[in-house]
Protein backbone atom coordinates (compact mmCIF):
# COMPACT_ATOMS: atom_id res chain seq x y z
CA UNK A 1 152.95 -46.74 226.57
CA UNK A 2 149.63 -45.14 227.11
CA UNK A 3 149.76 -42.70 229.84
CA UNK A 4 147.65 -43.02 233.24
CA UNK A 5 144.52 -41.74 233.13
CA UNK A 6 144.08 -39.20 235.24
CA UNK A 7 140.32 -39.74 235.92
CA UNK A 8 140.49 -42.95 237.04
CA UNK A 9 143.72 -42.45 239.31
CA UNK A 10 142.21 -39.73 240.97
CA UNK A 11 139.17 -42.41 241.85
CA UNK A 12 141.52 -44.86 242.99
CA UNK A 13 143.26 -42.54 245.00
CA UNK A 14 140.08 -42.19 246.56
CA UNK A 15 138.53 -45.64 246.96
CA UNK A 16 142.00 -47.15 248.03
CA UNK A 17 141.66 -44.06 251.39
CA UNK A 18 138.40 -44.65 252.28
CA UNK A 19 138.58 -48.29 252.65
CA UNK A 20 141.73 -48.59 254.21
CA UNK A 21 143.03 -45.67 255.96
CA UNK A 22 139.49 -44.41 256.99
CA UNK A 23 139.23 -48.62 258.71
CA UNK A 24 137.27 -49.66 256.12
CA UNK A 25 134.66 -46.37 255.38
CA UNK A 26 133.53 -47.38 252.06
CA UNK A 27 132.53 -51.27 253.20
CA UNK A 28 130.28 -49.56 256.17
CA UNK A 29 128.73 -46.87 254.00
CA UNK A 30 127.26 -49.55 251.49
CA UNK A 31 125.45 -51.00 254.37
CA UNK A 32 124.17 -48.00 256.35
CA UNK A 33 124.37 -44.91 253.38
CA UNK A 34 126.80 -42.89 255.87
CA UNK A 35 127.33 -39.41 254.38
CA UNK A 36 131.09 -37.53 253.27
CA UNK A 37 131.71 -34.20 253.87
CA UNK A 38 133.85 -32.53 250.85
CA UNK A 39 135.72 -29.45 251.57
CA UNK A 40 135.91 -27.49 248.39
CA UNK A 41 137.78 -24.47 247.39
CA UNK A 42 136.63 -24.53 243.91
CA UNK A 43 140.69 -24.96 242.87
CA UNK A 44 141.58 -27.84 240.79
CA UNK A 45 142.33 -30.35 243.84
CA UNK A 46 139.42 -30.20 246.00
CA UNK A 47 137.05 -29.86 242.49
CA UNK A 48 138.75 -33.15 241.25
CA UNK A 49 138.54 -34.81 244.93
CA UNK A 50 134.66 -34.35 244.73
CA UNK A 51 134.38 -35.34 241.27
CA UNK A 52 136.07 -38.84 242.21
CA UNK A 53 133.75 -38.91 245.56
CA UNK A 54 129.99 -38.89 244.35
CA UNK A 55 131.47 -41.30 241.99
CA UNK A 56 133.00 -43.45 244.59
CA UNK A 57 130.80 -43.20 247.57
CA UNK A 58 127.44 -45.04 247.96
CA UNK A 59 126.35 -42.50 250.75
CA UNK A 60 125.46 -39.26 250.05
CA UNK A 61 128.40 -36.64 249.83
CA UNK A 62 127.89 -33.51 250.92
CA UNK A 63 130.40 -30.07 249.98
CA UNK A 64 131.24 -27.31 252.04
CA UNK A 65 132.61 -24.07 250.82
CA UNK A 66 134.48 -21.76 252.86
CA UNK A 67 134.16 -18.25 252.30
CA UNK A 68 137.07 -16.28 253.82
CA UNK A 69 135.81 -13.13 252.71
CA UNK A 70 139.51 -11.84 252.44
CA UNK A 71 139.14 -11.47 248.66
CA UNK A 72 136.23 -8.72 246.38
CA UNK A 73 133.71 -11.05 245.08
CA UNK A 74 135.08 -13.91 247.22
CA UNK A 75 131.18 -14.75 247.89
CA UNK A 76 130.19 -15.23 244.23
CA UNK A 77 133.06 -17.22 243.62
CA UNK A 78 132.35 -19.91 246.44
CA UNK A 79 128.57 -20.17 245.24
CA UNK A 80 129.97 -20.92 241.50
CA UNK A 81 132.15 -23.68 243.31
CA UNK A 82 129.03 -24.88 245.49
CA UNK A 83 126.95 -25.00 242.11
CA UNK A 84 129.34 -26.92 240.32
CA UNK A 85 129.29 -29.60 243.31
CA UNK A 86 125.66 -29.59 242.56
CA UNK A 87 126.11 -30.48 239.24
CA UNK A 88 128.54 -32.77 240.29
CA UNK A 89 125.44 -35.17 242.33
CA UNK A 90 126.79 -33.69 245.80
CA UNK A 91 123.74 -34.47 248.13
CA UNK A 92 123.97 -30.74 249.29
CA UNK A 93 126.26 -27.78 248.60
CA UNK A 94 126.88 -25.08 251.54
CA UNK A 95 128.71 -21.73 251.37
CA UNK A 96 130.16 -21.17 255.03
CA UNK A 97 131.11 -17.40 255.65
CA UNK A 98 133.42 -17.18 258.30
CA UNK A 99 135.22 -14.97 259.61
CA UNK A 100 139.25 -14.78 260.23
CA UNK A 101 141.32 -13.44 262.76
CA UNK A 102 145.13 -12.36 263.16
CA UNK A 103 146.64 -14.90 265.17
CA UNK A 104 149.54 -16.73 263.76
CA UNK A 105 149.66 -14.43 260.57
CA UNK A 106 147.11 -14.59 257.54
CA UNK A 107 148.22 -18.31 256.61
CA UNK A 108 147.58 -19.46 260.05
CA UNK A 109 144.46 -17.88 261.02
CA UNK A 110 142.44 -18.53 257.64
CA UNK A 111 143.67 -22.14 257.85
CA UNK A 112 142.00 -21.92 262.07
CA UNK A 113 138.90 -20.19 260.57
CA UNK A 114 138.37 -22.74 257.80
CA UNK A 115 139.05 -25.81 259.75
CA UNK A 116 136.69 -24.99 262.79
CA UNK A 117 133.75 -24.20 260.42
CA UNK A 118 134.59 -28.11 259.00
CA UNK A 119 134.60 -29.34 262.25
CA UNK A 120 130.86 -28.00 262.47
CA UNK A 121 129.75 -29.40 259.43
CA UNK A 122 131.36 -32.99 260.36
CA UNK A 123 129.73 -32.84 264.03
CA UNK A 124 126.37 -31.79 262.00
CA UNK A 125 126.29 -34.97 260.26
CA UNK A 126 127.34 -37.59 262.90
CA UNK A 127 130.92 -36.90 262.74
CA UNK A 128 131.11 -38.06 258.36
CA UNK A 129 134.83 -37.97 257.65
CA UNK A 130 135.92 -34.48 255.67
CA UNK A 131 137.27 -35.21 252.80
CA UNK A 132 140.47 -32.46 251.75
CA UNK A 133 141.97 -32.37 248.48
CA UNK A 134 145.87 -31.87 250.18
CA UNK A 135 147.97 -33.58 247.24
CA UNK A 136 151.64 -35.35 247.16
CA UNK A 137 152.86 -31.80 246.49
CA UNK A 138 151.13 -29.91 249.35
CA UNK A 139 152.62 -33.01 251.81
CA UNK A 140 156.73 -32.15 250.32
CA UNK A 141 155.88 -28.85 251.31
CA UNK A 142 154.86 -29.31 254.54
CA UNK A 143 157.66 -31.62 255.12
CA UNK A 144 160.43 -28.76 253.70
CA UNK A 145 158.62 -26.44 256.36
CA UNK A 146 158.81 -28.76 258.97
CA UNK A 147 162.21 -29.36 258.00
CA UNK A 148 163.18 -25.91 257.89
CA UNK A 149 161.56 -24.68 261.08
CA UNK A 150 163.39 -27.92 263.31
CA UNK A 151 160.02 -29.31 264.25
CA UNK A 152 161.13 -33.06 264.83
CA UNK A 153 159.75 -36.34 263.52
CA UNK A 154 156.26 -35.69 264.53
CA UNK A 155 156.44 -32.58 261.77
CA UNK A 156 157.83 -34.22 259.14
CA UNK A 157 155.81 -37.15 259.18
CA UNK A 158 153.62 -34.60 257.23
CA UNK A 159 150.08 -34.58 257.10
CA UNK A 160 148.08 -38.13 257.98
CA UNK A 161 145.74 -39.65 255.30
CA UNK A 162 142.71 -40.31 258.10
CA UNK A 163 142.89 -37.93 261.25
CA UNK A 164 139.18 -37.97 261.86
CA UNK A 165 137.66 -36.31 261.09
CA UNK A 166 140.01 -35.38 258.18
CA UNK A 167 140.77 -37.76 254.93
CA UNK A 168 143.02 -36.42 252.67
CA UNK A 169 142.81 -39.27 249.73
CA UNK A 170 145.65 -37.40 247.12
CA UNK A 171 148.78 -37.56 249.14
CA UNK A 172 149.91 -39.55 246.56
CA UNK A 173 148.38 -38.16 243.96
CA UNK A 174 150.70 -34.92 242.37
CA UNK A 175 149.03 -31.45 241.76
CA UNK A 176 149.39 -31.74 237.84
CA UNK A 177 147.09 -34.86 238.40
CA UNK A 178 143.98 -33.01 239.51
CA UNK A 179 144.39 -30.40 236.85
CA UNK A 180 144.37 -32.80 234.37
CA UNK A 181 141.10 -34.92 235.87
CA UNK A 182 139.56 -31.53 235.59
CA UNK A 183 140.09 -30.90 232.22
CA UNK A 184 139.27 -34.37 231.29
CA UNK A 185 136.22 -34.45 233.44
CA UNK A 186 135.22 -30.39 231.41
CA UNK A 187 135.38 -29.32 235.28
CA UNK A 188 136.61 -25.42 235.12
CA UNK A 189 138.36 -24.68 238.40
CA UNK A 190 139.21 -20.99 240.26
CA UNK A 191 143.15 -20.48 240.79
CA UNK A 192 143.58 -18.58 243.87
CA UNK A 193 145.88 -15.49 242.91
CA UNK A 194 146.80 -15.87 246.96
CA UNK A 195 148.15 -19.16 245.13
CA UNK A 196 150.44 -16.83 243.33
CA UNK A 197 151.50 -14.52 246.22
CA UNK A 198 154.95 -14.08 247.53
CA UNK A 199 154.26 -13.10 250.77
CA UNK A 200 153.23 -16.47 251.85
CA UNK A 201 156.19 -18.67 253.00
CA UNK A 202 154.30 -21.70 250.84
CA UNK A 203 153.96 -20.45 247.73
CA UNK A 204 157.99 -19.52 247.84
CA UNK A 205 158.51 -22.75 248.51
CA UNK A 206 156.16 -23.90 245.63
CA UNK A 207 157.72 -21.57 243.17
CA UNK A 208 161.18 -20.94 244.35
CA UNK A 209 162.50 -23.41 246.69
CA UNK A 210 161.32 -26.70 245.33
CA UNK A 211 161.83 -25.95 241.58
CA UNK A 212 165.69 -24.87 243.00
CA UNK A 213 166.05 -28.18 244.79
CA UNK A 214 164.71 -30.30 241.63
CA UNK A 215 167.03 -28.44 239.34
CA UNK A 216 170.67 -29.16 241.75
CA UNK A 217 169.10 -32.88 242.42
CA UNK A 218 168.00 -33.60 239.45
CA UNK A 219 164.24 -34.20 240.25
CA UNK A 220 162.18 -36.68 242.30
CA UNK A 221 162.14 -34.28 244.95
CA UNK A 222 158.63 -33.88 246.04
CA UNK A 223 157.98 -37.66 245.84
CA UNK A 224 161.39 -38.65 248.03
CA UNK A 225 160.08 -35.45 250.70
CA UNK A 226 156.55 -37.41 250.30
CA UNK A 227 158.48 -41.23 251.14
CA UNK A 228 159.81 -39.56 253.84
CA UNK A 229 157.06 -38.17 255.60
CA UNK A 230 155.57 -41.75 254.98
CA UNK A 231 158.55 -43.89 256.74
CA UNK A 232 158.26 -41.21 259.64
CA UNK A 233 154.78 -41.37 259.76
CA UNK A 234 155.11 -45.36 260.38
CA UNK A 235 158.01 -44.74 263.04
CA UNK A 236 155.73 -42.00 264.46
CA UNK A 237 152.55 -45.03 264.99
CA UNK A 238 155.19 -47.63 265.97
CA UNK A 239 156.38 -45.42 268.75
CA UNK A 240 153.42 -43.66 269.94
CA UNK A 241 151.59 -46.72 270.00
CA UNK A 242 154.10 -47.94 272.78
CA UNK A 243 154.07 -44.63 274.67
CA UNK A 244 150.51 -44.81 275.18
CA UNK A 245 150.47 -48.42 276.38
CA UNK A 246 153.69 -47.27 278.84
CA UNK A 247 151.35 -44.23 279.71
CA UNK A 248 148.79 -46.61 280.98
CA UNK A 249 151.00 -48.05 283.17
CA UNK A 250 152.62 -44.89 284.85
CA UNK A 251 149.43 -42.95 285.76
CA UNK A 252 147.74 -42.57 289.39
CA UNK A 253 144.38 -42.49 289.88
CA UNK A 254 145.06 -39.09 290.87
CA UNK A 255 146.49 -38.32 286.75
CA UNK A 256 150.06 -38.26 288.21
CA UNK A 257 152.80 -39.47 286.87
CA UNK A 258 155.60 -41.65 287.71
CA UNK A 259 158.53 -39.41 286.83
CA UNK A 260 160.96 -42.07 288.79
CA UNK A 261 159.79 -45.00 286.55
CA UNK A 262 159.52 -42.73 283.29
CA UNK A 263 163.52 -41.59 283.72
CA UNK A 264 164.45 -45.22 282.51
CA UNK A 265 162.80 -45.18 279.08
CA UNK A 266 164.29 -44.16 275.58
CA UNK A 267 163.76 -40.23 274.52
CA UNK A 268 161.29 -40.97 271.82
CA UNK A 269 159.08 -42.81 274.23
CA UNK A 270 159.48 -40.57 277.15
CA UNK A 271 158.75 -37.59 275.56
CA UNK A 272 155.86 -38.92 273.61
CA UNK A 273 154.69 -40.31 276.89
CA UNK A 274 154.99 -37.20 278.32
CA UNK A 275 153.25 -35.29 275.72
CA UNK A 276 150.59 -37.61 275.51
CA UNK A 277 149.71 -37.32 279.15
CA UNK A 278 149.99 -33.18 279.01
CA UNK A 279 147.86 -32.91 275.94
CA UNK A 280 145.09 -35.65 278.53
CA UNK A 281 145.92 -33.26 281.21
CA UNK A 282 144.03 -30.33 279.19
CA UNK A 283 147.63 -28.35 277.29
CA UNK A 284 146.91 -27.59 274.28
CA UNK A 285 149.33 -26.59 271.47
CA UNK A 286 152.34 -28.35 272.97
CA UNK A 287 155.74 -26.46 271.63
CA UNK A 288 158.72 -28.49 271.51
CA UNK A 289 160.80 -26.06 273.79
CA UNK A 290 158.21 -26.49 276.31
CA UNK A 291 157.96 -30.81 276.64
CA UNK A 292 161.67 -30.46 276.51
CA UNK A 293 161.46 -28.28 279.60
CA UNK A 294 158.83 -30.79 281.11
CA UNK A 295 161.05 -33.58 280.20
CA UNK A 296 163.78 -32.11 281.98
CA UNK A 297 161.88 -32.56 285.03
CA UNK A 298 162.27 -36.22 284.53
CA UNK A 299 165.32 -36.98 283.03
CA UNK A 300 167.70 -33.61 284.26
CA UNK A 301 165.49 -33.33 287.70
CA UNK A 302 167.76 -31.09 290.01
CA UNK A 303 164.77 -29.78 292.08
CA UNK A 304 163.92 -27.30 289.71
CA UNK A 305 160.56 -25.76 288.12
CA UNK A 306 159.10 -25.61 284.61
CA UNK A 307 157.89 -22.71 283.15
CA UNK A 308 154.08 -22.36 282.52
CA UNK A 309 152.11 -23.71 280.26
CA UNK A 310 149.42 -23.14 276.90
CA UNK A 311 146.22 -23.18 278.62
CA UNK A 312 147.19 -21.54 281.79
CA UNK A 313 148.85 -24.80 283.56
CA UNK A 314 151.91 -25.41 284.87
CA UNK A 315 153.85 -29.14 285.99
CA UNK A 316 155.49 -29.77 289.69
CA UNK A 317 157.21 -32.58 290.68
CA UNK A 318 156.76 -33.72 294.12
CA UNK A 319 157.52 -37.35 295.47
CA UNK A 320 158.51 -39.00 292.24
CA UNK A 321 155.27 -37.79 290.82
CA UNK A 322 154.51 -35.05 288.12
CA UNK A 323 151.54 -33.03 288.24
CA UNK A 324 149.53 -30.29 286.44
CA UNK A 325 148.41 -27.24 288.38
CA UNK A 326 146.61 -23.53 287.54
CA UNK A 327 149.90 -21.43 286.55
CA UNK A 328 150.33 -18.55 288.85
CA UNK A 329 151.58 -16.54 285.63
CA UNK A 330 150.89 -16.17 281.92
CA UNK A 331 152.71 -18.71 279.83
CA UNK A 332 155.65 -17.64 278.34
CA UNK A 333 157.42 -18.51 274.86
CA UNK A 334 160.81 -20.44 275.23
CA UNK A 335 163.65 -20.19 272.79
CA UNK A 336 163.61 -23.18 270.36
CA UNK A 337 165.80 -26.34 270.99
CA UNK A 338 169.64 -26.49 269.61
């Protein structure tokens, strides 16, 4: 049996996301020439991703190269990725310098630093979808994290294929995939020695963990973590999709809730309900501990408070009703849910 070509899967990959996860992109940019955004790191996925785009899309695509500037010669190295987009038929090719901070550890605040400077570039053209190059292997380790860390359903549903503005067209596709389009295609991509790094909790899991679980469970391991984020992801849309239309229905005029009415529905809803009206209520970066402790103001209500909130807020419940008010004190962290 011949084997796949990995070319044309990549492409397919592609054309399959854009016209029906992104609600039919690819149909509406043969009409009115609407531009992509690629992100590109210059690495195998995102260089194969673009590849498979300008050969896809009728509208102009357009790369983006983020320049941490955590790396010597980190510069030249994202203007050889931005040329080879070039030569690619990319519409344009920018190097974005940016520069990152401390919070959340070196992982967390490149990945903040990068993403914000994408978010420019997509508001800078209308709002084009940004195309990432996240494969089937990046989603089973996001799942094992999520898994690991006890961050619910919502976590290990893994990463979405169209969160505007972010497409990420290779869930399905694995990592040895891209490589191999880029070697077909005579595209020479950078490997990131941070890639290669211990220190960061992913690439343990890339080199230690999984290989560990494929050997005792004799493989299929990424793609049964990648199902899985998949059913969840489809549970996830089922029930959110009723919270919000419950949410409609509990909300004053005043944006209070009904806290009497909400006590009678399921946990999944509830809470969803609940963190769908704090997150419309201006709370950003919603923990877990802390819509459990909201939650217990509906369900466990005993007169008591809730401890304050990300963005300075806090909730009170008076007359049935829940409400969000300035905190009087910083928010505080709360011990993860047993």
């Amino acid at each position: 049996m011949r084997a796949p070509d990995p070319v044309a899967e990549v492409r397919r990959a592609v054309r399959e996301v854009l016209v029906d996860a992104a609600n039919g992109y690819l149909a509406a940019s043969r009409r009115t020439k609407s531009p992509l955004i690629i992100a590109c790191s210059g690495g195998a996925d995102s260089l194969a991703l673009a590849a498979a785009a300008v050969h896809v899309a009728d509208g102009p695509v357009h790369g983006v190269v983020v320049d941490h500037r955590l790396q010597d010669g980190s510069g030249e190295r994202a203007e050889r990725a931005a040329a080879q987009l070039r030569d690619l038929g990319a519409a344009s090719a920018d190097v974005v310098g940016v520069d990152v901070g401390t919070d959340g550890g070196p992982e967390a605040a490149a990945r903040t630093a990068r993403y914000d400077a994408l978010r420019a570039a997509s508001r800078a053209r209308d709002d084009a979808p940004v195309l990432l190059g996240h494969t089937l292997d990046d989603q089973a380790e996001t799942v094992l994290l999520g898994l690991g860390r006890g961050s619910g359903a919502r976590s290990l549903a893994g990463m979405a294929a169209w969160d505007p503005p972010w497409c990420r067209p290779l869930l399905g596709v694995r990592r040895a995939t891209t490589r191999a389009a880029c070697a077909a295609a005579h595209l020479t991509p950078w490997d990131d020695p941070h890639n290669e790094d211990p220190r960061f909790t992913r690439v343990r899991l890339r080199r230690e963990v999984l290989p560990l679980l494929e050997e005792v469970l004799a493989g299929g391991v990424a793609p049964a973590l990648a199902r899985t984020a998949a059913q969840l992801a489809d549970d996830d849309a089922a029930l959110s999709a009723l919270a919000s239309v419950r949410l409609d229905t509990l909300v004053d005029a005043a944006g209070g809730l009904d806290a009497v009415a909400l006590v009678t529905d399921p946990p999944a809803i509830r809470r969803r309900v609940l963190r769908a009206w704090l997150v419309g209520r201006g709370v950003p970066e919603l923990s877990d501990a802390h819509l459990r402790a909201v939650d217990g103001l509906v369900a466990a209500w005993r007169g008591q408070g809730a401890p304050p909130l990300p963005g300075g807020l806090e909730v009170v419940r008076a007359h049935g009703k829940l409400h969000t008010l300035r905190a009087r004190g910083p928010a505080r962290p709360l011990p993860p849910h047993r």
